[in-house]
PDB file of N, CA and C in Angstrom:
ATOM      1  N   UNK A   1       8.491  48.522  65.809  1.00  0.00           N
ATOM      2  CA  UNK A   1       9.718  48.932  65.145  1.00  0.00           C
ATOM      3  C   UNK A   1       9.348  49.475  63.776  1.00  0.00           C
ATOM      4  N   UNK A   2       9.628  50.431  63.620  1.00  0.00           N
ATOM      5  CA  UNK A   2       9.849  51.237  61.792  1.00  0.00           C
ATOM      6  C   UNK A   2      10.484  51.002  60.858  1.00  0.00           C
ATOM      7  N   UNK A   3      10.038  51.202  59.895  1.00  0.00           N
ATOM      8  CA  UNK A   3      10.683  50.781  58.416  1.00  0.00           C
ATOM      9  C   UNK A   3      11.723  51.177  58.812  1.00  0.00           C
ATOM     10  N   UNK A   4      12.073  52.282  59.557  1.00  0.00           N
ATOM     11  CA  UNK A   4      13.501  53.039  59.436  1.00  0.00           C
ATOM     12  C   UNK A   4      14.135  52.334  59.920  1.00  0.00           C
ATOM     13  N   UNK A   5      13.722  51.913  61.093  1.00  0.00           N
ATOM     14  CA  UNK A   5      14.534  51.019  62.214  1.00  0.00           C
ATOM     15  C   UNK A   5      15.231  49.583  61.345  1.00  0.00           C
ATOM     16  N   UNK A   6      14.140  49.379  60.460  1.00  0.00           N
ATOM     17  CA  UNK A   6      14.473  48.046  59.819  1.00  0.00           C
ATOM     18  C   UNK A   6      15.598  48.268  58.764  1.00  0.00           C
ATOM     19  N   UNK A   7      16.059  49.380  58.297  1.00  0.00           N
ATOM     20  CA  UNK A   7      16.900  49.653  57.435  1.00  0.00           C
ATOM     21  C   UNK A   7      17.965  50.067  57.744  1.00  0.00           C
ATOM     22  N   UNK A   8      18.074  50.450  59.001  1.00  0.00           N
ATOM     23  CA  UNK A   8      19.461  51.146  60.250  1.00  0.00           C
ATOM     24  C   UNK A   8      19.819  49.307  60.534  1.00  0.00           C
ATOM     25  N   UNK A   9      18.998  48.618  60.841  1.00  0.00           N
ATOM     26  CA  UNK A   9      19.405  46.937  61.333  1.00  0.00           C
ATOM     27  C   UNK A   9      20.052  46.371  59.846  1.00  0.00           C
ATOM     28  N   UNK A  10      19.405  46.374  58.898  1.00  0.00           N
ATOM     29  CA  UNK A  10      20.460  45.894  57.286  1.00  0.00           C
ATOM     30  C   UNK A  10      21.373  46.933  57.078  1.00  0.00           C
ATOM     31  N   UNK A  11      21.392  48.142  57.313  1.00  0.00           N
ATOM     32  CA  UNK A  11      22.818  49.105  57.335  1.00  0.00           C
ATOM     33  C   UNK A  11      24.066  47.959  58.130  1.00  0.00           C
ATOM     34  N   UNK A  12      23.454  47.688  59.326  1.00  0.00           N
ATOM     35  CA  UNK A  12      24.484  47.728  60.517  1.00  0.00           C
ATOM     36  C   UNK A  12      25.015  46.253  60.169  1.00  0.00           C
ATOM     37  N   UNK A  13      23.929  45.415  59.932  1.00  0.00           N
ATOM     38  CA  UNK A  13      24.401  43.705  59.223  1.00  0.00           C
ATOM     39  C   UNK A  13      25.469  43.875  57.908  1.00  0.00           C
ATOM     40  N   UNK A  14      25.177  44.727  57.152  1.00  0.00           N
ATOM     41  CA  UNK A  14      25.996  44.961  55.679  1.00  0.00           C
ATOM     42  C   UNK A  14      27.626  45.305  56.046  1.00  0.00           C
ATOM     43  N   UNK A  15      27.670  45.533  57.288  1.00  0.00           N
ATOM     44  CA  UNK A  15      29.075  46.040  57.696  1.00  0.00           C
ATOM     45  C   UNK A  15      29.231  45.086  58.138  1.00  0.00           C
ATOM     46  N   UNK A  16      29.113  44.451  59.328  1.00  0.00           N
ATOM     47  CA  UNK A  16      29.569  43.589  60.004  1.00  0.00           C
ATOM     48  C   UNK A  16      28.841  42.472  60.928  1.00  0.00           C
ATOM     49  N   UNK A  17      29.027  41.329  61.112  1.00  0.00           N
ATOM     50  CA  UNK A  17      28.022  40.139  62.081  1.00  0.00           C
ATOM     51  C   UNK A  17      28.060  41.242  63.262  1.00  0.00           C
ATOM     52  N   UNK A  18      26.749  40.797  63.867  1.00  0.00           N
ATOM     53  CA  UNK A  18      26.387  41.235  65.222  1.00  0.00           C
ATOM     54  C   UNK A  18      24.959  40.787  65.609  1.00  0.00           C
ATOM     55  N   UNK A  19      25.407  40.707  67.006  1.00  0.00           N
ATOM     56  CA  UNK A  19      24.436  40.073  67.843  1.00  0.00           C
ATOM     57  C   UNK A  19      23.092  41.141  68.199  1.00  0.00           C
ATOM     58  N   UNK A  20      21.950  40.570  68.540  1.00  0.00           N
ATOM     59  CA  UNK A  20      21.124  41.339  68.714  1.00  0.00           C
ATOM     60  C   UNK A  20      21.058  42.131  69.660  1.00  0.00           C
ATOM     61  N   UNK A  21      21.558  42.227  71.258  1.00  0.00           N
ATOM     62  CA  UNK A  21      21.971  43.112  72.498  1.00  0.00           C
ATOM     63  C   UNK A  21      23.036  44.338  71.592  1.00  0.00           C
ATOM     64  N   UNK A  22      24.176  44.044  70.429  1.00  0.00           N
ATOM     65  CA  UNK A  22      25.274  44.457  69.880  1.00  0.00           C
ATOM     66  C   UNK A  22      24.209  45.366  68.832  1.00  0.00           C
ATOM     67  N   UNK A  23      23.478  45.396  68.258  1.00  0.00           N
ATOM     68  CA  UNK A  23      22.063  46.733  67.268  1.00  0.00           C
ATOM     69  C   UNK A  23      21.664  46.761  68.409  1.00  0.00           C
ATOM     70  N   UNK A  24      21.223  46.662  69.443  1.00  0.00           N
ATOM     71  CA  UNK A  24      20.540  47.567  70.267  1.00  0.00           C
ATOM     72  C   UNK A  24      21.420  48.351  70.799  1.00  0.00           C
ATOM     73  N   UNK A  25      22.804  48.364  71.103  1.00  0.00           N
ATOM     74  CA  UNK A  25      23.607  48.971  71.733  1.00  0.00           C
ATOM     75  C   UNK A  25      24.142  50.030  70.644  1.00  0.00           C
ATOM     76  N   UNK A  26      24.207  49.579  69.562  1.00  0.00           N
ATOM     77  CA  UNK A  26      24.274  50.345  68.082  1.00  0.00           C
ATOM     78  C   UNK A  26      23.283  51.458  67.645  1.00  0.00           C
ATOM     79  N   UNK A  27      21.970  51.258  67.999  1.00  0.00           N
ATOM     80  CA  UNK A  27      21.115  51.834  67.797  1.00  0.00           C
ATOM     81  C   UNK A  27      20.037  52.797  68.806  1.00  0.00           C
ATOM     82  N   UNK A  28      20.618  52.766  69.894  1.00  0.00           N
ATOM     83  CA  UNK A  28      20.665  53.012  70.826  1.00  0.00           C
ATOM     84  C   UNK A  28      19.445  53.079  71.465  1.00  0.00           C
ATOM     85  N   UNK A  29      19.015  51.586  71.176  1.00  0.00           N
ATOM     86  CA  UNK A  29      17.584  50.714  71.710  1.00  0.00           C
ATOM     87  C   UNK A  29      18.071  50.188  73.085  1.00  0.00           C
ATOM     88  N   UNK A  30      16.885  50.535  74.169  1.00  0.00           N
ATOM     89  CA  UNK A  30      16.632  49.867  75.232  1.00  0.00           C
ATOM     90  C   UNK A  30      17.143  48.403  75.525  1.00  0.00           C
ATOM     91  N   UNK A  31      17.918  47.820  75.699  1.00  0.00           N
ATOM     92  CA  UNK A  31      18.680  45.924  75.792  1.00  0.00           C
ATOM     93  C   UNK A  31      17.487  45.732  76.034  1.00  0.00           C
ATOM     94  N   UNK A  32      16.233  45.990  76.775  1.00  0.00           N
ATOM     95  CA  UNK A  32      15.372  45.342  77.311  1.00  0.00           C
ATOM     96  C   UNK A  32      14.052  45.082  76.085  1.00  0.00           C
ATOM     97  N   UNK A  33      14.242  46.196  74.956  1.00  0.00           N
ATOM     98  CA  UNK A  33      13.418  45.652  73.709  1.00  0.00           C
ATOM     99  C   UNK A  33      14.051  45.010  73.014  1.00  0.00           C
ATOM    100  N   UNK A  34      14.786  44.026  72.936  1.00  0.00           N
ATOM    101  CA  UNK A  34      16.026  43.090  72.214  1.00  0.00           C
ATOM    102  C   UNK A  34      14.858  41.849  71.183  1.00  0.00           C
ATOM    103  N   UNK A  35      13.237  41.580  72.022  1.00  0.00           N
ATOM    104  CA  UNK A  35      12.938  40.592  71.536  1.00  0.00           C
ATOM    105  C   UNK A  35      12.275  42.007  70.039  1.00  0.00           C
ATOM    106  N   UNK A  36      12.308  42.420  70.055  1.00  0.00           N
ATOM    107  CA  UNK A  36      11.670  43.549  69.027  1.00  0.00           C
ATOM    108  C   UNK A  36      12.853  43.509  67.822  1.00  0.00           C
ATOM    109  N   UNK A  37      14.137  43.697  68.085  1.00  0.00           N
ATOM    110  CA  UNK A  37      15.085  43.857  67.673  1.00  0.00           C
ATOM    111  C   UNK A  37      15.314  42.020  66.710  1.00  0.00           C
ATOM    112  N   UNK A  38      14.885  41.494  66.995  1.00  0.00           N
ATOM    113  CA  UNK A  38      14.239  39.733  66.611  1.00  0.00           C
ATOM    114  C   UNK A  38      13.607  39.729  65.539  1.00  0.00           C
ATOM    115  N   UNK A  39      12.737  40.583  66.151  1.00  0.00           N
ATOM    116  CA  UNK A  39      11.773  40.782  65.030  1.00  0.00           C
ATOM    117  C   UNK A  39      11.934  41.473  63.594  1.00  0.00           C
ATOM    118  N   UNK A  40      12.565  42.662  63.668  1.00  0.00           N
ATOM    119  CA  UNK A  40      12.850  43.089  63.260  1.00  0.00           C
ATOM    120  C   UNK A  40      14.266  42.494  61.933  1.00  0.00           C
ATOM    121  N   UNK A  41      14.669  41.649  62.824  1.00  0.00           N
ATOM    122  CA  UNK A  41      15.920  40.805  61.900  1.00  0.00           C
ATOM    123  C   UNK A  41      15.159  39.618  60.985  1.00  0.00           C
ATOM    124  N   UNK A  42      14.153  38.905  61.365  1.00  0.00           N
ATOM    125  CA  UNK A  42      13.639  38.152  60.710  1.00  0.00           C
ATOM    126  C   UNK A  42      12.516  39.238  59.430  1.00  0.00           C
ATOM    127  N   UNK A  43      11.936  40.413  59.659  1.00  0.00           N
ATOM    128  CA  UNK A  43      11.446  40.709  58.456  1.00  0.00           C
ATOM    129  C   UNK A  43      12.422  41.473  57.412  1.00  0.00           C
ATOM    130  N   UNK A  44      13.946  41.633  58.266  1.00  0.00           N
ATOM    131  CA  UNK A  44      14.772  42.373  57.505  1.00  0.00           C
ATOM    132  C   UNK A  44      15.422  41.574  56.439  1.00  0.00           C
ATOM    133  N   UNK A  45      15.102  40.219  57.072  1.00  0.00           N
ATOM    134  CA  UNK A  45      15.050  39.004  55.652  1.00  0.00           C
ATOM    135  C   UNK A  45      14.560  39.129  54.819  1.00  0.00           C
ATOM    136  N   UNK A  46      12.973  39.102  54.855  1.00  0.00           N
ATOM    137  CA  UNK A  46      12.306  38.708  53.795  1.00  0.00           C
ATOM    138  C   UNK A  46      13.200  40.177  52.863  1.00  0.00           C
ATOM    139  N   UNK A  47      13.271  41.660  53.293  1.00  0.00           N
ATOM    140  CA  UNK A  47      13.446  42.576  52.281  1.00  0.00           C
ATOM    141  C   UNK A  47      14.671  43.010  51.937  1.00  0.00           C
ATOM    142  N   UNK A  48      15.909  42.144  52.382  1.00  0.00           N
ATOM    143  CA  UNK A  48      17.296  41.079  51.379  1.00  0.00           C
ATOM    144  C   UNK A  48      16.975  40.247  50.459  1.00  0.00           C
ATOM    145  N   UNK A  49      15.754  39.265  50.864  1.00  0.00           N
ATOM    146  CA  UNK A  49      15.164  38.478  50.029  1.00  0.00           C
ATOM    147  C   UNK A  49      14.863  39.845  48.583  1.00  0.00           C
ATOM    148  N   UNK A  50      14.072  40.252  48.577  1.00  0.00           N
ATOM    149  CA  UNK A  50      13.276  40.746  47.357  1.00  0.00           C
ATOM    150  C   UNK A  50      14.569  41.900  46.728  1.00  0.00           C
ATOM    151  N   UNK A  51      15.649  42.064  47.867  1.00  0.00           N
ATOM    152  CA  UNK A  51      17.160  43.158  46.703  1.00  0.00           C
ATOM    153  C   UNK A  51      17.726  41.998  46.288  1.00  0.00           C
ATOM    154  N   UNK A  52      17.545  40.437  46.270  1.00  0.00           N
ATOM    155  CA  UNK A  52      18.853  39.704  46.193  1.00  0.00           C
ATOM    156  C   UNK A  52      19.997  39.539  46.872  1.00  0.00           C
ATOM    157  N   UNK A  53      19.816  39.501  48.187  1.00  0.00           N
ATOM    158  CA  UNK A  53      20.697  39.554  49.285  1.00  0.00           C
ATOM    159  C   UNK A  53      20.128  38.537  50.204  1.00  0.00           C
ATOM    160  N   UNK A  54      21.294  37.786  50.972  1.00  0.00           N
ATOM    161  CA  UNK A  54      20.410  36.787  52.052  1.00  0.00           C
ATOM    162  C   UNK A  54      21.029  37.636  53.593  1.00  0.00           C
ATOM    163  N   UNK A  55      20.517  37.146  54.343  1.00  0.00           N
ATOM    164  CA  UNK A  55      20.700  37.436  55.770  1.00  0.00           C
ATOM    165  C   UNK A  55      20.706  35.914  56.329  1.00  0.00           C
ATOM    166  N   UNK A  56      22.501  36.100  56.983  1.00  0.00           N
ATOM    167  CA  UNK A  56      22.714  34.559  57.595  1.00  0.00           C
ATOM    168  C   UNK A  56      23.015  34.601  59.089  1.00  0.00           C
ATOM    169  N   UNK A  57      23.091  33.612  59.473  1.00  0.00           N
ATOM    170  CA  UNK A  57      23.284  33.635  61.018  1.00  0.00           C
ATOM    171  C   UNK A  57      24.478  32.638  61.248  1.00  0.00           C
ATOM    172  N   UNK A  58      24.835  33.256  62.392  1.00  0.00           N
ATOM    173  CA  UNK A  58      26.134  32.120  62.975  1.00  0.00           C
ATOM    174  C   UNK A  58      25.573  32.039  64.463  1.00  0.00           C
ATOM    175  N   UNK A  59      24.791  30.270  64.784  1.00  0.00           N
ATOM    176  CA  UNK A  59      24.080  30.076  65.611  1.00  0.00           C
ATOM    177  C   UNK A  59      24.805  30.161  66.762  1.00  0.00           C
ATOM    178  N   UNK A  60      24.297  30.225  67.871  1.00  0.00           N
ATOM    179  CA  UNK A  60      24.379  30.194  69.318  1.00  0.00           C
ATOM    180  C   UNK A  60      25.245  28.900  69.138  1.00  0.00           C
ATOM    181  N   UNK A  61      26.049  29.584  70.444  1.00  0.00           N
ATOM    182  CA  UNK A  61      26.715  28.167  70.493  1.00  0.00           C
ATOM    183  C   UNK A  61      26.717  27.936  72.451  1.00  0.00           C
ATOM    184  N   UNK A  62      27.045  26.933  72.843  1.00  0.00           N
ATOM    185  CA  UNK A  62      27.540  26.822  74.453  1.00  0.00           C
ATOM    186  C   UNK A  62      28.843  26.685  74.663  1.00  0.00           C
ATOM    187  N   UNK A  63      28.779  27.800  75.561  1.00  0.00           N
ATOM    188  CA  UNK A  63      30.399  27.981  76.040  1.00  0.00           C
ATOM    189  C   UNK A  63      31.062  27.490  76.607  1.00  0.00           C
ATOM    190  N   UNK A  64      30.175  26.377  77.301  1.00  0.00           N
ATOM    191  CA  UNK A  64      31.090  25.392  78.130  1.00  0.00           C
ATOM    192  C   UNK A  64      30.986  23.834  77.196  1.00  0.00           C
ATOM    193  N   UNK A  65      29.858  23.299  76.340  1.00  0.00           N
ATOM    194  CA  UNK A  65      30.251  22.396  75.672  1.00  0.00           C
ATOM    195  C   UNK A  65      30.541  22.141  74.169  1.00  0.00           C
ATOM    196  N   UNK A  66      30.171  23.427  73.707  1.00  0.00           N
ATOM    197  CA  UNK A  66      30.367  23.491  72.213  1.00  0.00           C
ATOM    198  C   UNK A  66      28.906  23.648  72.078  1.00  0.00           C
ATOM    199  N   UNK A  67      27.472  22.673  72.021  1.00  0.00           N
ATOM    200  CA  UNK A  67      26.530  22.692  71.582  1.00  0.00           C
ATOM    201  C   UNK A  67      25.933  23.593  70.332  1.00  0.00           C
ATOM    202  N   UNK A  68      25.861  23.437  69.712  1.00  0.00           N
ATOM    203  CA  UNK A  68      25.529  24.129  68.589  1.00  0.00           C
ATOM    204  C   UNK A  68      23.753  24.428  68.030  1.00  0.00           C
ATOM    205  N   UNK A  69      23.568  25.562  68.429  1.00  0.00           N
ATOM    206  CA  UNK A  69      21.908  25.764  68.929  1.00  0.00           C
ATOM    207  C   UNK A  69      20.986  26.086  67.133  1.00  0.00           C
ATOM    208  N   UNK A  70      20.084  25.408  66.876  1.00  0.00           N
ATOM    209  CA  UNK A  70      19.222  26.042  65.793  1.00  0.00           C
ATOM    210  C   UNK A  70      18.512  27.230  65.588  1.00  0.00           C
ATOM    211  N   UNK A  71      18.159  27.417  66.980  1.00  0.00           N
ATOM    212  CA  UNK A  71      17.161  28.335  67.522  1.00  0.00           C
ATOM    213  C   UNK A  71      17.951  30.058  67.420  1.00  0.00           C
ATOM    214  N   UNK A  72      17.238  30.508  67.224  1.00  0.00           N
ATOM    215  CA  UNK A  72      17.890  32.273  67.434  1.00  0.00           C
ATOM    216  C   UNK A  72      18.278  32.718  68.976  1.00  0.00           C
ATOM    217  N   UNK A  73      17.123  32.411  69.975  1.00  0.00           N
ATOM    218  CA  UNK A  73      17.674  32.583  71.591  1.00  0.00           C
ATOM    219  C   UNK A  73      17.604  32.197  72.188  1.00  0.00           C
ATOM    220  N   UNK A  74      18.222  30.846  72.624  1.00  0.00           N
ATOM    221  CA  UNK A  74      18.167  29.642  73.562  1.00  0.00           C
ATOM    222  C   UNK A  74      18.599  30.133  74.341  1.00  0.00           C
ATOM    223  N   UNK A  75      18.131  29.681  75.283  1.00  0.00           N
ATOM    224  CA  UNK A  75      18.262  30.150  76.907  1.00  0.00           C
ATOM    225  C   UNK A  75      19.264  29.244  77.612  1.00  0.00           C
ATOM    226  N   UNK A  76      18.669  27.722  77.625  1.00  0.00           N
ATOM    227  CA  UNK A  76      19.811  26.717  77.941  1.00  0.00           C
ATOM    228  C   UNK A  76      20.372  25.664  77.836  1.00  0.00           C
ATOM    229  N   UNK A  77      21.492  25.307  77.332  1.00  0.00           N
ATOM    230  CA  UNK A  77      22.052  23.676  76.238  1.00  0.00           C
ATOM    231  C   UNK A  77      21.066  22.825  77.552  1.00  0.00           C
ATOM    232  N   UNK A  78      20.404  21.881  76.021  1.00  0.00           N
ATOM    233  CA  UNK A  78      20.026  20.791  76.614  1.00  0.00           C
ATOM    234  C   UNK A  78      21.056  19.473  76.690  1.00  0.00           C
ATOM    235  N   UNK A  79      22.167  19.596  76.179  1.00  0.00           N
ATOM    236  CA  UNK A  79      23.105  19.246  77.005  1.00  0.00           C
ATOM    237  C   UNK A  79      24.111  18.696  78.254  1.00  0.00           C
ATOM    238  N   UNK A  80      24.609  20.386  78.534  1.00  0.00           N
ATOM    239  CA  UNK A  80      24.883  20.071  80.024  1.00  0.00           C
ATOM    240  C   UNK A  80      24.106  21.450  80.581  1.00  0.00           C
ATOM    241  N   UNK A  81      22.970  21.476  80.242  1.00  0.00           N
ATOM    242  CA  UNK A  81      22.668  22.316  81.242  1.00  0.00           C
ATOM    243  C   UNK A  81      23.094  23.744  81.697  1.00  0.00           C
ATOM    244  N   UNK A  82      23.867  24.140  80.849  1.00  0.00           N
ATOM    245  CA  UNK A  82      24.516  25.289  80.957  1.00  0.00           C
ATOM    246  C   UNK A  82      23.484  26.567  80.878  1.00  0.00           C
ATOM    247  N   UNK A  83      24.262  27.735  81.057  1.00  0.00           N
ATOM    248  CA  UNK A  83      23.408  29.443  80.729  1.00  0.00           C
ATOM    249  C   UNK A  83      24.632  29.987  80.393  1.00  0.00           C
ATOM    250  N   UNK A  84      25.467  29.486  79.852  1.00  0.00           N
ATOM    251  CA  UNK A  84      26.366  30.608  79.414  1.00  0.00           C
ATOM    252  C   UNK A  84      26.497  29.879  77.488  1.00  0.00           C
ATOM    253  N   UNK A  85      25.428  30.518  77.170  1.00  0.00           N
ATOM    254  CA  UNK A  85      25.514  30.784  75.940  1.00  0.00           C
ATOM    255  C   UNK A  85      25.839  31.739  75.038  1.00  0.00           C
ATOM    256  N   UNK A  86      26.696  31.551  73.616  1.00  0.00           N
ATOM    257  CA  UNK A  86      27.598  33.002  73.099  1.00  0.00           C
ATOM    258  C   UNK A  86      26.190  33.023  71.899  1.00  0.00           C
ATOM    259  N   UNK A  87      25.584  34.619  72.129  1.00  0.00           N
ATOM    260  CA  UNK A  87      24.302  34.552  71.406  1.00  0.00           C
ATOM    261  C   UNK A  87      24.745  34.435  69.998  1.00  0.00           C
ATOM    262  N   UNK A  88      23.159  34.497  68.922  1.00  0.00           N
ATOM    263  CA  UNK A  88      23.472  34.542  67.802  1.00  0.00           C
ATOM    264  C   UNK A  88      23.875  35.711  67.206  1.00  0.00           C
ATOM    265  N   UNK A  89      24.659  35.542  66.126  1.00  0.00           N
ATOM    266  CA  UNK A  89      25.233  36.744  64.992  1.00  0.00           C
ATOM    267  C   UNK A  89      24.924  36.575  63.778  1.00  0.00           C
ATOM    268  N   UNK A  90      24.225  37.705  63.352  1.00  0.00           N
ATOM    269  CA  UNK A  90      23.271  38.345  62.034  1.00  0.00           C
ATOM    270  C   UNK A  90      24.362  38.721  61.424  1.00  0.00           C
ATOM    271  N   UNK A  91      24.816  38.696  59.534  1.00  0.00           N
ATOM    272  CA  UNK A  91      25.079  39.249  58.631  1.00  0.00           C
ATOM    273  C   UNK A  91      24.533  39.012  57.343  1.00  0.00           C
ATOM    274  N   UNK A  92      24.901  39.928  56.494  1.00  0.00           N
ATOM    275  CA  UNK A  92      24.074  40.143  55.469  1.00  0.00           C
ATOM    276  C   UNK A  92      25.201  39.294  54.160  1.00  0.00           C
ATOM    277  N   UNK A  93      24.534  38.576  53.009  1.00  0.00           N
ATOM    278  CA  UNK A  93      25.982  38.552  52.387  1.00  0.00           C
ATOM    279  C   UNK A  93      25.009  38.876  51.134  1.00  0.00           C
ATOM    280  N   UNK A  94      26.323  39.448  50.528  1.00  0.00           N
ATOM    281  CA  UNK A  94      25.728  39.704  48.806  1.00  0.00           C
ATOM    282  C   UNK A  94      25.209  39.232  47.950  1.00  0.00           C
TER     283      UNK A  94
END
């Protein structure tokens, strides 16, 4: 992924939360490079970090029990066992 790419992903966070499948669909990246698109959100931190800006997340959650996930892309509540997880959402705040 490119500097550019990394600055189209803090464009798209500065407007509004969105999920990582939601910039690939924005950016009109392959769904199937999504773990790139990961990547890309975690170094788009560190360079919020150095303007004075943070990049926050609103974690995964499970849709059938609530579970509330730490992780960026859990696959499945250890819980109940579920796969219907609502992914995470990236924004930027001032």
């Amino acid at each position: 992924m490119s500097e550019m790419r990394i600055e189209d992903v803090i464009s798209l966070l500065e407007k509004e939360p969105m999920t990582a499948r939601e910039i690939c669909y924005a950016l009109q990246i392959d769904p199937s490079q999504e773990k790139e698109v990961f990547e890309a959100i975690k170094r788009s931190a560190k360079i919020l970090k150095r303007k004075g800006k943070q990049l926050l997340m609103i974690p995964p959650k499970c849709r059938k029990c609530g579970f509330q996930f730490e992780t960026m892309n859990p696959s499945r509540c250890p819980k109940c066992k579920s796969e219907w997880i609502e992914p995470a959402r990236f924004f930027v705040q001032p």
